[in-house]
C-alpha atoms as a PDB file:
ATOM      1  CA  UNK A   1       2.140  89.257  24.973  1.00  0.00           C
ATOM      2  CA  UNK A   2       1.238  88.895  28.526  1.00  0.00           C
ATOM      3  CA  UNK A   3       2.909  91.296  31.490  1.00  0.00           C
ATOM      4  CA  UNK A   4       5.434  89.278  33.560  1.00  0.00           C
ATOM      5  CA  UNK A   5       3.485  88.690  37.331  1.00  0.00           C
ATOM      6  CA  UNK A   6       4.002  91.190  40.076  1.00  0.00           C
ATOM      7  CA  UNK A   7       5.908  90.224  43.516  1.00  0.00           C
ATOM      8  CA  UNK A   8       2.751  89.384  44.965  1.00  0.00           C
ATOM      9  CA  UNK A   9       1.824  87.357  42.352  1.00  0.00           C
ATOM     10  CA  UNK A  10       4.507  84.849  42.701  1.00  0.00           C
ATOM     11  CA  UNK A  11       3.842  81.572  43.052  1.00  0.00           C
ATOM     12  CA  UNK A  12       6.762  79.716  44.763  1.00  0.00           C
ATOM     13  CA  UNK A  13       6.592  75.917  43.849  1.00  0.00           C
ATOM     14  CA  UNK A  14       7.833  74.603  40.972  1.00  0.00           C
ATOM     15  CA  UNK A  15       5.448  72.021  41.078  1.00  0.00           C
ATOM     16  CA  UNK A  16       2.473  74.097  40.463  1.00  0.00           C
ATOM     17  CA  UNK A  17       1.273  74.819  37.029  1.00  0.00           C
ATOM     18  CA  UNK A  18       1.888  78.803  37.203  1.00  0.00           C
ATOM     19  CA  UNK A  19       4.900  78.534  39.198  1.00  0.00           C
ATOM     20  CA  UNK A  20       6.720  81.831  37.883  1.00  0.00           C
ATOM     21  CA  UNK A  21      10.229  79.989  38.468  1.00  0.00           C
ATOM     22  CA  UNK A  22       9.456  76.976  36.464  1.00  0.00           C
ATOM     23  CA  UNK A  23      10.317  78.541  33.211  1.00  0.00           C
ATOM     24  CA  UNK A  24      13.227  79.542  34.766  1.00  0.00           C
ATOM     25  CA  UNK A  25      14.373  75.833  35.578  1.00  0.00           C
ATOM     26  CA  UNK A  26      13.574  74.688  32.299  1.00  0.00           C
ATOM     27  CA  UNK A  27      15.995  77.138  30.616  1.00  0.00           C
ATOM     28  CA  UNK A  28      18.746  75.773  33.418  1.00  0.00           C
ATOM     29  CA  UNK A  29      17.721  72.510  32.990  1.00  0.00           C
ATOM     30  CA  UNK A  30      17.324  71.780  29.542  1.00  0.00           C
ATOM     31  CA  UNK A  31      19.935  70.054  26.896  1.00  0.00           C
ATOM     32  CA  UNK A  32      21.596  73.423  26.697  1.00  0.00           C
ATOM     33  CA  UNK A  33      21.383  75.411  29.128  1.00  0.00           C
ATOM     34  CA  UNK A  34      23.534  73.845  31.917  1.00  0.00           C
ATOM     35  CA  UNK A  35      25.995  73.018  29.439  1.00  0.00           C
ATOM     36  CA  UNK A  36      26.299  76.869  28.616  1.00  0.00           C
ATOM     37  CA  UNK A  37      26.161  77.868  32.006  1.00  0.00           C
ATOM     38  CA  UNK A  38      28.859  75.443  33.506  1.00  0.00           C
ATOM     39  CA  UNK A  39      31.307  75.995  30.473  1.00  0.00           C
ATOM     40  CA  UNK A  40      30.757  79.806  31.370  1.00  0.00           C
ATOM     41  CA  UNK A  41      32.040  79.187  34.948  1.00  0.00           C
ATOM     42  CA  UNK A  42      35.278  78.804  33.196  1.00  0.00           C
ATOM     43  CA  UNK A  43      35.145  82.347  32.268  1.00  0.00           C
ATOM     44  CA  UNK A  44      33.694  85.106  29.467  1.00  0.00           C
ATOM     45  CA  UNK A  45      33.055  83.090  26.599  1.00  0.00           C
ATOM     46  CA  UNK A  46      32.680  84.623  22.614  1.00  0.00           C
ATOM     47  CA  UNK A  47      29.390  83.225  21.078  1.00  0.00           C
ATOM     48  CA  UNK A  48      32.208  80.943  18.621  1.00  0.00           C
ATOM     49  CA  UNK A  49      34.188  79.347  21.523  1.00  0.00           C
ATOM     50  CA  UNK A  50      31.313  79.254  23.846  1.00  0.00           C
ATOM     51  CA  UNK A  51      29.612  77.036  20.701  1.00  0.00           C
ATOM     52  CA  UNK A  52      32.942  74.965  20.393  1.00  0.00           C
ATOM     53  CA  UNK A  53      32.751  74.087  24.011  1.00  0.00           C
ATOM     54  CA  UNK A  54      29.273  73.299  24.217  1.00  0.00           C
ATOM     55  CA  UNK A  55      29.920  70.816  21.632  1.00  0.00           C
ATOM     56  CA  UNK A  56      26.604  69.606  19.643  1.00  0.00           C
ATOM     57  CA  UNK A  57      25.224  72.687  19.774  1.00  0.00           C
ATOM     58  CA  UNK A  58      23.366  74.365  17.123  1.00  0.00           C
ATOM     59  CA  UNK A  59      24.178  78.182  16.527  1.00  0.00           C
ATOM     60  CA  UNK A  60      20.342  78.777  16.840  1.00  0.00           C
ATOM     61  CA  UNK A  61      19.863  76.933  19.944  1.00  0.00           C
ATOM     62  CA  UNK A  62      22.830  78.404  21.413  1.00  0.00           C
ATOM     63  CA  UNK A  63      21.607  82.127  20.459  1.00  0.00           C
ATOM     64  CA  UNK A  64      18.220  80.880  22.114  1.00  0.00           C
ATOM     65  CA  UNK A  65      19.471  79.307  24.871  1.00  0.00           C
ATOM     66  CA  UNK A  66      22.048  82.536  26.187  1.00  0.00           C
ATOM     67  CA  UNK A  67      18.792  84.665  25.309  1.00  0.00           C
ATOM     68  CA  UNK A  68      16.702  82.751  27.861  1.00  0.00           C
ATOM     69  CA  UNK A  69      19.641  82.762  30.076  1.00  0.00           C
ATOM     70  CA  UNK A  70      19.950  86.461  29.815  1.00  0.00           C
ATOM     71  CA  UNK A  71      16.483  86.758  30.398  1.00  0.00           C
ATOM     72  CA  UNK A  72      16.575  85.114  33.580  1.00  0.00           C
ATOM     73  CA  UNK A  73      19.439  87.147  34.422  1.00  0.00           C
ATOM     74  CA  UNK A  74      21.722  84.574  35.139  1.00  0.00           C
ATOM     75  CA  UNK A  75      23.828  85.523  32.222  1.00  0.00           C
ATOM     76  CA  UNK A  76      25.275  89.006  30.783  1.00  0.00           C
ATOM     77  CA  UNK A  77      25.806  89.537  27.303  1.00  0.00           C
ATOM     78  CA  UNK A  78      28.499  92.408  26.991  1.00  0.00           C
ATOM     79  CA  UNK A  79      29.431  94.471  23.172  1.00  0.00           C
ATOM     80  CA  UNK A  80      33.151  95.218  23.899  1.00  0.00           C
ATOM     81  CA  UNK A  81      33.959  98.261  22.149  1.00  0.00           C
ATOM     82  CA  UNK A  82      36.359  96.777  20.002  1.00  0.00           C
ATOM     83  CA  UNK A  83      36.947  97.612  16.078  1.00  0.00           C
ATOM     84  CA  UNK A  84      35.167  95.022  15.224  1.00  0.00           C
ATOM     85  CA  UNK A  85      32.426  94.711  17.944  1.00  0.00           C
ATOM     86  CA  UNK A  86      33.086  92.051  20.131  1.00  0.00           C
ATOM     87  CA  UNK A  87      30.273  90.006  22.434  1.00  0.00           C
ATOM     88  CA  UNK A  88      31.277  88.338  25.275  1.00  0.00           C
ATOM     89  CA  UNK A  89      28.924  86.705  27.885  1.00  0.00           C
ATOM     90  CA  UNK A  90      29.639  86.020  31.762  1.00  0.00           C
ATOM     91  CA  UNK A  91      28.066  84.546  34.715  1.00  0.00           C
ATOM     92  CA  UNK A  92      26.112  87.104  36.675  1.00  0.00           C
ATOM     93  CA  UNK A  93      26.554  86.200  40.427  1.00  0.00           C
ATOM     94  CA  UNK A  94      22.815  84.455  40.396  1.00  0.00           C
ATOM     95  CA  UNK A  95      24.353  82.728  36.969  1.00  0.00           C
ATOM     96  CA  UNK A  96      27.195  81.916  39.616  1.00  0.00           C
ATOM     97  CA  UNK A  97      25.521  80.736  41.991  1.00  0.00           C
ATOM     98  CA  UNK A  98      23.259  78.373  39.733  1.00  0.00           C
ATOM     99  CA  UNK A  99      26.096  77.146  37.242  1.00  0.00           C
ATOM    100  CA  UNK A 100      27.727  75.799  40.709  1.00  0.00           C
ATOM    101  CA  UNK A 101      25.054  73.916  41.727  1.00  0.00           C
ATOM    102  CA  UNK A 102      24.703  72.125  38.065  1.00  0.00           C
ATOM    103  CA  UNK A 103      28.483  71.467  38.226  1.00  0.00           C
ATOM    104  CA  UNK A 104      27.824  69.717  41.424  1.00  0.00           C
ATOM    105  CA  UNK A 105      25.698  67.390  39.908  1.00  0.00           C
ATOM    106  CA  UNK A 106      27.572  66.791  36.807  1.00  0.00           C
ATOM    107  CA  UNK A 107      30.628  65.816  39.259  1.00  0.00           C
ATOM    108  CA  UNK A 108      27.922  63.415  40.368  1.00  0.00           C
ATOM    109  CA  UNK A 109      27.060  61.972  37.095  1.00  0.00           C
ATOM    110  CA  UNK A 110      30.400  61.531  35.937  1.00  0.00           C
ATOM    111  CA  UNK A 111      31.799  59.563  38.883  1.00  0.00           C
ATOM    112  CA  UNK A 112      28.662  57.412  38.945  1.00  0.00           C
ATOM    113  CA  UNK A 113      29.266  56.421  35.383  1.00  0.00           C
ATOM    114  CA  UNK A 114      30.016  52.965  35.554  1.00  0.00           C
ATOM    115  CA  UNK A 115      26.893  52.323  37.943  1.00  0.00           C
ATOM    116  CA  UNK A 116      24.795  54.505  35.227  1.00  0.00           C
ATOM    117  CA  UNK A 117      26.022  51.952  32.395  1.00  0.00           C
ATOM    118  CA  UNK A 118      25.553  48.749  34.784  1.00  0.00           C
ATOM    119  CA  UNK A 119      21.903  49.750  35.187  1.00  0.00           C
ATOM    120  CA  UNK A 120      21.492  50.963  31.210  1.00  0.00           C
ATOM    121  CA  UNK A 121      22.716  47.215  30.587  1.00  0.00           C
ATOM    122  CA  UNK A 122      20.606  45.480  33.189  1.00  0.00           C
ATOM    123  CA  UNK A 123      17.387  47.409  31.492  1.00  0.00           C
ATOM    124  CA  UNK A 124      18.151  47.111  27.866  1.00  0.00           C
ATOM    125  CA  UNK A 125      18.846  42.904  28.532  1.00  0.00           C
ATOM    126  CA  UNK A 126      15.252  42.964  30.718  1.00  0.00           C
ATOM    127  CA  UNK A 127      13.259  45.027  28.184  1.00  0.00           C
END
């Protein structure tokens, strides 16, 4: 297993091949890990409920997904000290920040719907 880069050996553009931030946008921008972060700007989330609200969701990808996340630290996983043990997870204020931004363009999505299905139908009855 490699050592993560140095500062100085940042690259910053996503673009390029050993861009150190691109793994970082794929774990924000893949199926799950938008979905995790946004439901997670509704509050601290148990893994269960977190998994209902994501709904599709595999308990394996979610573990995987809020491990990434975590990683990143854009997520904190907290053990409540609770009879039993309790985990909760939460937005850390870069999780904030990010899970904002994806909201923004899910607000986008969803109230361009109806152009979204006028195009799927336009290509599916060309193609």
């Amino acid at each position: 297993m490699s050592a993560e880069p140095s500062t100085e050996d940042l690259v910053a553009d996503v673009f390029a091949r050993d861009c150190t931030s691109r793994r970082a946008l794929e774990n924000v921008t893949g199926k799950w890990g938008g979905l995790a972060l946004t439901a997670l700007r509704e509050g601290p989330y148990r893994f269960n409920a977190l998994r209902r609200r994501v709904d599709g969701v595999s308990e394996k990808m979610l573990a995987q997904t809020l491990q990434a996340l975590e990683r990143d630290g854009l997520v904190k996983r907290e053990v409540l000290a609770t009879i039993p043990a309790r985990v909760e997870y939460t937005l850390t204020p870069l999780g904030a920040d990010v899970a904002e931004q994806i909201f923004g363009l899910i607000e986008l999505i969803e109230s361009r719907m109806p152009e979204v299905t006028a195009a799927r139908a336009d290509y599916d009855a060309n193609h």
